[in-house]
N, C-alpha and C. Protein backbone atom coordinates (compact mmCIF):
# COMPACT_ATOMS: atom_id res chain seq x y z
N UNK A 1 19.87 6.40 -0.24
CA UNK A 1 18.80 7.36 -0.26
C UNK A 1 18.04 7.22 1.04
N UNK A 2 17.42 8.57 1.70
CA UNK A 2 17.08 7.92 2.96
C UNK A 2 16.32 9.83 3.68
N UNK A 3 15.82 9.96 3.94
CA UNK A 3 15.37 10.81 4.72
C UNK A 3 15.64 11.38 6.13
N UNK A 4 16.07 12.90 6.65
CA UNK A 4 17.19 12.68 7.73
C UNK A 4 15.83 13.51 9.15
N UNK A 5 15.51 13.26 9.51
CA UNK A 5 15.13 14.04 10.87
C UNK A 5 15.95 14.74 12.05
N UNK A 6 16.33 16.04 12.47
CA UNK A 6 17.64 16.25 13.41
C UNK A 6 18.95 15.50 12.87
N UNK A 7 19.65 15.53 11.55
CA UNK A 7 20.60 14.08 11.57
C UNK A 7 20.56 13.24 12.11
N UNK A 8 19.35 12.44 11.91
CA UNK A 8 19.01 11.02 11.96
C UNK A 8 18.43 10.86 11.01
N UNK A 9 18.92 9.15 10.40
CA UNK A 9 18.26 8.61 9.48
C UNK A 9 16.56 7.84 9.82
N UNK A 10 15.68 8.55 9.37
CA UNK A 10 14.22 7.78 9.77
C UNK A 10 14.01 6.82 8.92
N UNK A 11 14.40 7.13 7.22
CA UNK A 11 14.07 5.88 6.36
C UNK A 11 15.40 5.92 6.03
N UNK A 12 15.40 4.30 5.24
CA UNK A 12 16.43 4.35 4.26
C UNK A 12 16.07 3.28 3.26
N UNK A 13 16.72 3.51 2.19
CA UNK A 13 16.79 2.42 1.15
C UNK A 13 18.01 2.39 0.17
N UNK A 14 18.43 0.60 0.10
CA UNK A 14 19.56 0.62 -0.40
C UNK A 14 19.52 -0.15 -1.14
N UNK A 15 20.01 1.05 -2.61
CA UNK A 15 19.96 0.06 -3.67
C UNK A 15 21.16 0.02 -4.41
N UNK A 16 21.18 -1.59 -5.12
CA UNK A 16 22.56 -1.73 -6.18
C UNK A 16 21.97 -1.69 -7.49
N UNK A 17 23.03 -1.05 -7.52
CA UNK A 17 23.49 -0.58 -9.36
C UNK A 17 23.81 -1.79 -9.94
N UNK A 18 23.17 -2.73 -10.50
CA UNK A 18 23.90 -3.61 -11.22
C UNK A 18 24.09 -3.99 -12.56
N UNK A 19 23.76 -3.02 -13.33
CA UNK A 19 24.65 -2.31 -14.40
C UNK A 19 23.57 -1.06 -14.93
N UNK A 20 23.93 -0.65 -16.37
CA UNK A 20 23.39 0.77 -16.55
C UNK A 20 21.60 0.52 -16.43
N UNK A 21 20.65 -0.71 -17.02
CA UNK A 21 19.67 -0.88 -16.68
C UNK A 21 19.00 -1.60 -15.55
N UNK A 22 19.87 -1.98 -14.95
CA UNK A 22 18.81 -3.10 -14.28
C UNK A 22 19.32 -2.73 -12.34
N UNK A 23 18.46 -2.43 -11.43
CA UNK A 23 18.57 -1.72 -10.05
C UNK A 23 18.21 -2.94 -9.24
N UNK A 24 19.02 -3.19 -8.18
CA UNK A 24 18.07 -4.26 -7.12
C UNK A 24 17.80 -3.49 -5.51
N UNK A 25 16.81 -3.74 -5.36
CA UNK A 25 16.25 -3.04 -3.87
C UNK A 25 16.74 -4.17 -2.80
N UNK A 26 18.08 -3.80 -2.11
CA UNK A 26 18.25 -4.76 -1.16
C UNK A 26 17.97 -4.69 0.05
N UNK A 27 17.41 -3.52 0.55
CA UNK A 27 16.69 -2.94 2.22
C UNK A 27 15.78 -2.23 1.76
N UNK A 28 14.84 -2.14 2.65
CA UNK A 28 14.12 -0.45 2.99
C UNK A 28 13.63 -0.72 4.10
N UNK A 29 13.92 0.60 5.08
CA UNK A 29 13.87 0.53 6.57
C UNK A 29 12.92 2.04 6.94
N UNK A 30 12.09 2.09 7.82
CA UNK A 30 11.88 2.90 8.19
C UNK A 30 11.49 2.98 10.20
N UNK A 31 12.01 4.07 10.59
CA UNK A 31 12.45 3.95 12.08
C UNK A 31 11.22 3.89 12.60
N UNK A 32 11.29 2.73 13.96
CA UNK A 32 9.77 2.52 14.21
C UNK A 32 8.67 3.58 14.92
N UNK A 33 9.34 5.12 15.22
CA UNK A 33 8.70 5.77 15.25
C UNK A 33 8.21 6.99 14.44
N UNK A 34 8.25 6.11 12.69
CA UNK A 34 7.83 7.00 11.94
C UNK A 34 7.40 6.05 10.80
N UNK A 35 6.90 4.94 11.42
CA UNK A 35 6.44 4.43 10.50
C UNK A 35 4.59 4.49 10.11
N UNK A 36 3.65 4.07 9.27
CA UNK A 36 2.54 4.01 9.37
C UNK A 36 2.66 5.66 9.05
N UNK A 37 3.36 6.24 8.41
CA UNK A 37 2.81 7.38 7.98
C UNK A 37 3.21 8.02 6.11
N UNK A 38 3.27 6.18 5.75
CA UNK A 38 3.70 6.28 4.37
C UNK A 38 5.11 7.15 3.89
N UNK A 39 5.93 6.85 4.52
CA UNK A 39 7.11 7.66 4.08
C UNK A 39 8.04 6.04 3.31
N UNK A 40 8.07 4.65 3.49
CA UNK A 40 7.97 3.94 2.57
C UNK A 40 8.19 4.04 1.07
N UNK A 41 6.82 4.11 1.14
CA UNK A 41 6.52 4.95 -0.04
C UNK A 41 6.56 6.32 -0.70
N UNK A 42 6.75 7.27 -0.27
CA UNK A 42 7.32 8.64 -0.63
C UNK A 42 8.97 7.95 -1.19
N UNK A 43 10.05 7.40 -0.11
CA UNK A 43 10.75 7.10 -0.14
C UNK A 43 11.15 6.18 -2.11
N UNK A 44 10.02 5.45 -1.84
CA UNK A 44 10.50 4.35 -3.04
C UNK A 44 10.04 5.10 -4.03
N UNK A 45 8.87 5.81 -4.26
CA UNK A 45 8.62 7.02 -5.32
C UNK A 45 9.70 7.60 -5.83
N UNK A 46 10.93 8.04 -4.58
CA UNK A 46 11.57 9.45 -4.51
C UNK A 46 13.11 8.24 -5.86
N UNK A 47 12.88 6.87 -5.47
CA UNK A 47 14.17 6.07 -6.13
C UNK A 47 13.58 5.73 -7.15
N UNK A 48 11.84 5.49 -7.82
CA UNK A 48 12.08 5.46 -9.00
C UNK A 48 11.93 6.75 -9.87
N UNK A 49 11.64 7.74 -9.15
CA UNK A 49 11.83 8.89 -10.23
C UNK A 49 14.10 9.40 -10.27
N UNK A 50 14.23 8.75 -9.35
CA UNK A 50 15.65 9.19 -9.33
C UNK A 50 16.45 8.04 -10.62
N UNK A 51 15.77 7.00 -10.69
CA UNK A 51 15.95 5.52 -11.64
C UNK A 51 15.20 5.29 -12.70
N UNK A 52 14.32 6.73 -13.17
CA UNK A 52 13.73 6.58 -14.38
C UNK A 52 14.76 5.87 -15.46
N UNK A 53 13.99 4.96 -16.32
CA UNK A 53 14.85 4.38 -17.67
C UNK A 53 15.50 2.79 -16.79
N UNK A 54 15.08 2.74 -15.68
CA UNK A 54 15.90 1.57 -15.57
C UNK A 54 15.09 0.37 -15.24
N UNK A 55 14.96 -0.92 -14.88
CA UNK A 55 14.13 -1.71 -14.13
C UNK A 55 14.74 -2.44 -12.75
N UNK A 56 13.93 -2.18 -11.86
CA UNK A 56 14.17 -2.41 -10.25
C UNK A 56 13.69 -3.72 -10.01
N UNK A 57 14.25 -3.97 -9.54
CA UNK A 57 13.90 -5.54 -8.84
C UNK A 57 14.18 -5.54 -7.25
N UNK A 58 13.29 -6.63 -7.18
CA UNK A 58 13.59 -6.95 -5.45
C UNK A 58 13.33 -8.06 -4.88
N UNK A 59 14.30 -8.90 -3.72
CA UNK A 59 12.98 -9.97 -3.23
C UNK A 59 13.10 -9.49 -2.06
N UNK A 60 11.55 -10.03 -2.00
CA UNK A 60 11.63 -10.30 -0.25
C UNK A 60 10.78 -11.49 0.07
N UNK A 61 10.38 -11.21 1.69
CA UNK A 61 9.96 -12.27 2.32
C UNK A 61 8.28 -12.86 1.80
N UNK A 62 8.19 -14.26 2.17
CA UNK A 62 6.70 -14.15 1.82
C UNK A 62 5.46 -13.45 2.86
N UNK A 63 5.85 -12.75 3.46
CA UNK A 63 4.76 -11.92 4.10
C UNK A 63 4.02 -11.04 3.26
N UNK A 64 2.85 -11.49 3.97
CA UNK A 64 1.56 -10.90 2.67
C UNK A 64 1.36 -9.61 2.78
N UNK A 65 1.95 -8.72 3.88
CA UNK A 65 1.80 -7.49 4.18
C UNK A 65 3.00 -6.60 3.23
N UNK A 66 4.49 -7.34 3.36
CA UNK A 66 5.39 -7.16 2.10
C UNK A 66 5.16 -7.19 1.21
N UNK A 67 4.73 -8.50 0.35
CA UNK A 67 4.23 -8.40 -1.23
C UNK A 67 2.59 -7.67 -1.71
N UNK A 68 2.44 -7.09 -0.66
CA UNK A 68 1.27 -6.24 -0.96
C UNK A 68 1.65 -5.23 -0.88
N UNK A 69 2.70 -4.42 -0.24
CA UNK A 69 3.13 -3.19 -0.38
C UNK A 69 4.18 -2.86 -1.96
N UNK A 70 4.72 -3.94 -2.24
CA UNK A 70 5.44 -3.64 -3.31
C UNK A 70 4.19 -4.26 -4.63
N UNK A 71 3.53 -4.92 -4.77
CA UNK A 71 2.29 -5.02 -5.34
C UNK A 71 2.27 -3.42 -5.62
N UNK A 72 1.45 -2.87 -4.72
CA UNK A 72 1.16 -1.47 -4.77
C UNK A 72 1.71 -0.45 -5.08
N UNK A 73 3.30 -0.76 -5.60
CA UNK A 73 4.21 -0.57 -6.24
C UNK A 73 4.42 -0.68 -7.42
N UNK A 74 3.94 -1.23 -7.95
CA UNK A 74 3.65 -1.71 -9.58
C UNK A 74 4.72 -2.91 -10.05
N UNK A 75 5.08 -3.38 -9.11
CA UNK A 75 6.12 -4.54 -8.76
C UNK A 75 5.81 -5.64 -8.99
N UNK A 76 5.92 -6.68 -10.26
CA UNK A 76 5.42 -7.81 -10.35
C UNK A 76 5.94 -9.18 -9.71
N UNK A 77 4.98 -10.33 -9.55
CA UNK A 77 5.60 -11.17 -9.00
C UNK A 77 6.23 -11.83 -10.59
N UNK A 78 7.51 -12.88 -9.47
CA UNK A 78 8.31 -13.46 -11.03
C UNK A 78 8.34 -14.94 -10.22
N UNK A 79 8.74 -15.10 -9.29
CA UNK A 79 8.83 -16.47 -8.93
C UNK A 79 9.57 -16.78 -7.40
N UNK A 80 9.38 -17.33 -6.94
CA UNK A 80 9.37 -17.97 -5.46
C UNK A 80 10.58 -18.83 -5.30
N UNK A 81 11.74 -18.25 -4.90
CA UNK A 81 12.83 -18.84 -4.47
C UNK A 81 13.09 -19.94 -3.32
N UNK A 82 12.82 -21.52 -3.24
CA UNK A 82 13.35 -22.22 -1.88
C UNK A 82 13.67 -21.31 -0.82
N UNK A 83 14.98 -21.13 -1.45
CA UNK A 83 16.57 -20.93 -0.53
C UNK A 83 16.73 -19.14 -0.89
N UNK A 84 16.07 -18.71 0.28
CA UNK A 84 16.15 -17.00 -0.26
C UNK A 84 17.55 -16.96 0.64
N UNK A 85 17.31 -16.90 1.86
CA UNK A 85 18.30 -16.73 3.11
C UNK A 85 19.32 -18.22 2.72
N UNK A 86 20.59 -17.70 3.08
CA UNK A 86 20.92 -19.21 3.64
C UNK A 86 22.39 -18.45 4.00
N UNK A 87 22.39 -19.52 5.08
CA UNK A 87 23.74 -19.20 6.14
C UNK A 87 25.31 -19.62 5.40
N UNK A 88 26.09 -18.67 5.56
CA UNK A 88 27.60 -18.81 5.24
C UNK A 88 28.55 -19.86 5.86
């Protein structure tokens, strides 16, 4: 899902299906000259009305500017992983 300007992608977000209820948010990107104008959020609006009936999950980083945007999301915290990243 993703928003196109001239065929270009400005946002995107990519999510898995990981089974009939349960969604995980594994990106959301928006191009740095269109950001700060809440399309983010239009964006993640536009996936849970497209994902009504299901529950979304996500992690991310501990940046307080991240978990305040998905906060504002109605996104609860669940718990704080060590080892989020780790190399192959």
């Amino acid at each position: 899902m993703g928003y196109l300007e001239r065929e270009t992608f400005i946002t995107i977000a990519v999510i898995a299906m990981r089974n009939t209820y349960f969604n995980e948010i594994k990106n959301i990107a928006v191009d740095i000259n269109y950001q700060c104008q809440g399309l983010d959020r239009r964006l993640m609006e536009q996936n849970f009305t497209d994902y009504r009936g299901t529950t979304m999950y996500g992690g991310t980083s501990d940046s307080p500017v991240t978990q305040s945007f998905y906060r504002s999301l109605g996104f609860k915290y669940v718990e704080t992983k060590k080892v989020f990243y780790y190399q192959l």
